[in-house]
Protein backbone atom coordinates (compact mmCIF):
# COMPACT_ATOMS: atom_id res chain seq x y z
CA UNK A 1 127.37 92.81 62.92
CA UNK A 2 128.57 92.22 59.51
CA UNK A 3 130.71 89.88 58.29
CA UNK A 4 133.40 91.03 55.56
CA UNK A 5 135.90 89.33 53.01
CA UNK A 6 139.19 91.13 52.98
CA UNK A 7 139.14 92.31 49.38
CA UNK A 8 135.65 94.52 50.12
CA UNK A 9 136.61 96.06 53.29
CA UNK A 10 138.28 99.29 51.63
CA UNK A 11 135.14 99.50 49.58
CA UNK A 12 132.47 98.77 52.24
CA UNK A 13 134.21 101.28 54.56
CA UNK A 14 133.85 103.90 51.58
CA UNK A 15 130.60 103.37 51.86
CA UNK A 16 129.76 103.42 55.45
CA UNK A 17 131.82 106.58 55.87
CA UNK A 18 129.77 108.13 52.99
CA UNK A 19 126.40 107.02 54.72
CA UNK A 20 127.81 108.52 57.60
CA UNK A 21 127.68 112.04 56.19
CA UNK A 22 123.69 111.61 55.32
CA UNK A 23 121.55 113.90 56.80
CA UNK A 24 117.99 113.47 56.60
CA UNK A 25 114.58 113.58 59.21
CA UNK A 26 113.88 109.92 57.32
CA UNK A 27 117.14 108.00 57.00
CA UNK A 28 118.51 106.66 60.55
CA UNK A 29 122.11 108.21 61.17
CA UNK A 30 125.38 105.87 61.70
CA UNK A 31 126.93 107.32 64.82
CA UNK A 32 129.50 104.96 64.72
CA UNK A 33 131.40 102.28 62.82
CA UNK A 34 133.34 99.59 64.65
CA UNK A 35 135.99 97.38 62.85
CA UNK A 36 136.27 94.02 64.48
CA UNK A 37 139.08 92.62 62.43
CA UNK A 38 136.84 89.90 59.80
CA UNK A 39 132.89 91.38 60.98
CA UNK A 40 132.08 95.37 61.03
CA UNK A 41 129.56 96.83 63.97
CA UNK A 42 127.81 99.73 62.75
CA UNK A 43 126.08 102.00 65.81
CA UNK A 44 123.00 103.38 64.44
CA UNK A 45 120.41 106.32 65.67
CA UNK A 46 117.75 104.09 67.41
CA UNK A 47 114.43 104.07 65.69
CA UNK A 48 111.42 104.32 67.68
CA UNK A 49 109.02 103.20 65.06
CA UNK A 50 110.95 99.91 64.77
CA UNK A 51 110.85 98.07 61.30
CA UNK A 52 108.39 99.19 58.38
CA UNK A 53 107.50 95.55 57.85
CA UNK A 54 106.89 95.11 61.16
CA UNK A 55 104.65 98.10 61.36
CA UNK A 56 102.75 97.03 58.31
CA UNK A 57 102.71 93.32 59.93
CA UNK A 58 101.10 94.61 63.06
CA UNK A 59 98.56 96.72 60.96
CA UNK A 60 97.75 94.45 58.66
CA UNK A 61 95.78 96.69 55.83
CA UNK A 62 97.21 99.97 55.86
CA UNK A 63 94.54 102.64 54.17
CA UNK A 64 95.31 104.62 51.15
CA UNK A 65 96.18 107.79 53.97
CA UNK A 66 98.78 105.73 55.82
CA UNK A 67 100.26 104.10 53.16
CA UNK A 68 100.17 107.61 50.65
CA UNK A 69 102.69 109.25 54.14
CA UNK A 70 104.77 106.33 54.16
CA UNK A 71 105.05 106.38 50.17
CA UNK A 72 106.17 110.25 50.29
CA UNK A 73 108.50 109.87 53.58
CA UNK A 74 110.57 106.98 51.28
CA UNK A 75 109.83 109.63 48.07
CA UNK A 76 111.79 112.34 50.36
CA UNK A 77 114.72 110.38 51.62
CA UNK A 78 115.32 108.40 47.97
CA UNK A 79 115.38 112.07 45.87
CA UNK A 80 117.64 113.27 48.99
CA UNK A 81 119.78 110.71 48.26
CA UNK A 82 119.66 111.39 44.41
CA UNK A 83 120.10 114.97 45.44
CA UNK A 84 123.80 114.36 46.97
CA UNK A 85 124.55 111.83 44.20
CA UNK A 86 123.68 108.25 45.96
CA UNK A 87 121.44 105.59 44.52
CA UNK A 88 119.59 103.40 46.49
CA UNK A 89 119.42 99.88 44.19
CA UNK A 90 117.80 97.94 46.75
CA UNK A 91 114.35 99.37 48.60
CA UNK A 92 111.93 96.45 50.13
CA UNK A 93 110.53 95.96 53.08
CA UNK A 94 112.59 93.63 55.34
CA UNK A 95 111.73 90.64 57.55
């Protein structure tokens, strides 16, 4: 859940509603958003991989193969994003 300020909630639903429209094999789809009054709840397409930092934390080295599909599978879904006129300013893996 996410917690909002009143002043960003127009803009943050903007957002969210654009996301929602995203269509790709490599970016997780929002099936839902929920507004809780002050926190949002945002129902996304489960992932059965899980987290990429947790798959590279499990791994621990990935070779130059595994980490070359990763690399274009990120590659795909950024330039799809470019391609409908979104930029992504904040790609890392998370923990």
């Amino acid at each position: 859940m996410v917690k909002i300020q009143d002043d960003r909630r127009e803009q943050i639903f903007r957002e969210l509603s654009i996301l929602k429209r995203i269509g790709h094999k490599n970016i997780p789809k929002i099936k839902q958003i929920v507004d809780l009054g002050g926190k949002i709840a945002i129902v996304m397409e489960f992932a059965a991989g899980g987290e990429l930092f947790h798959h590279v934390q499990r791994a621990g080295r990935l070779s130059s193969r595994q980490a070359l599909g990763i690399f274009i599978q990120i590659l795909s879904a950024v330039d799809h994003l470019h391609t409908v006129g979104i930029a992504h300013r904040d790609i890392k893996l998370v923990y």
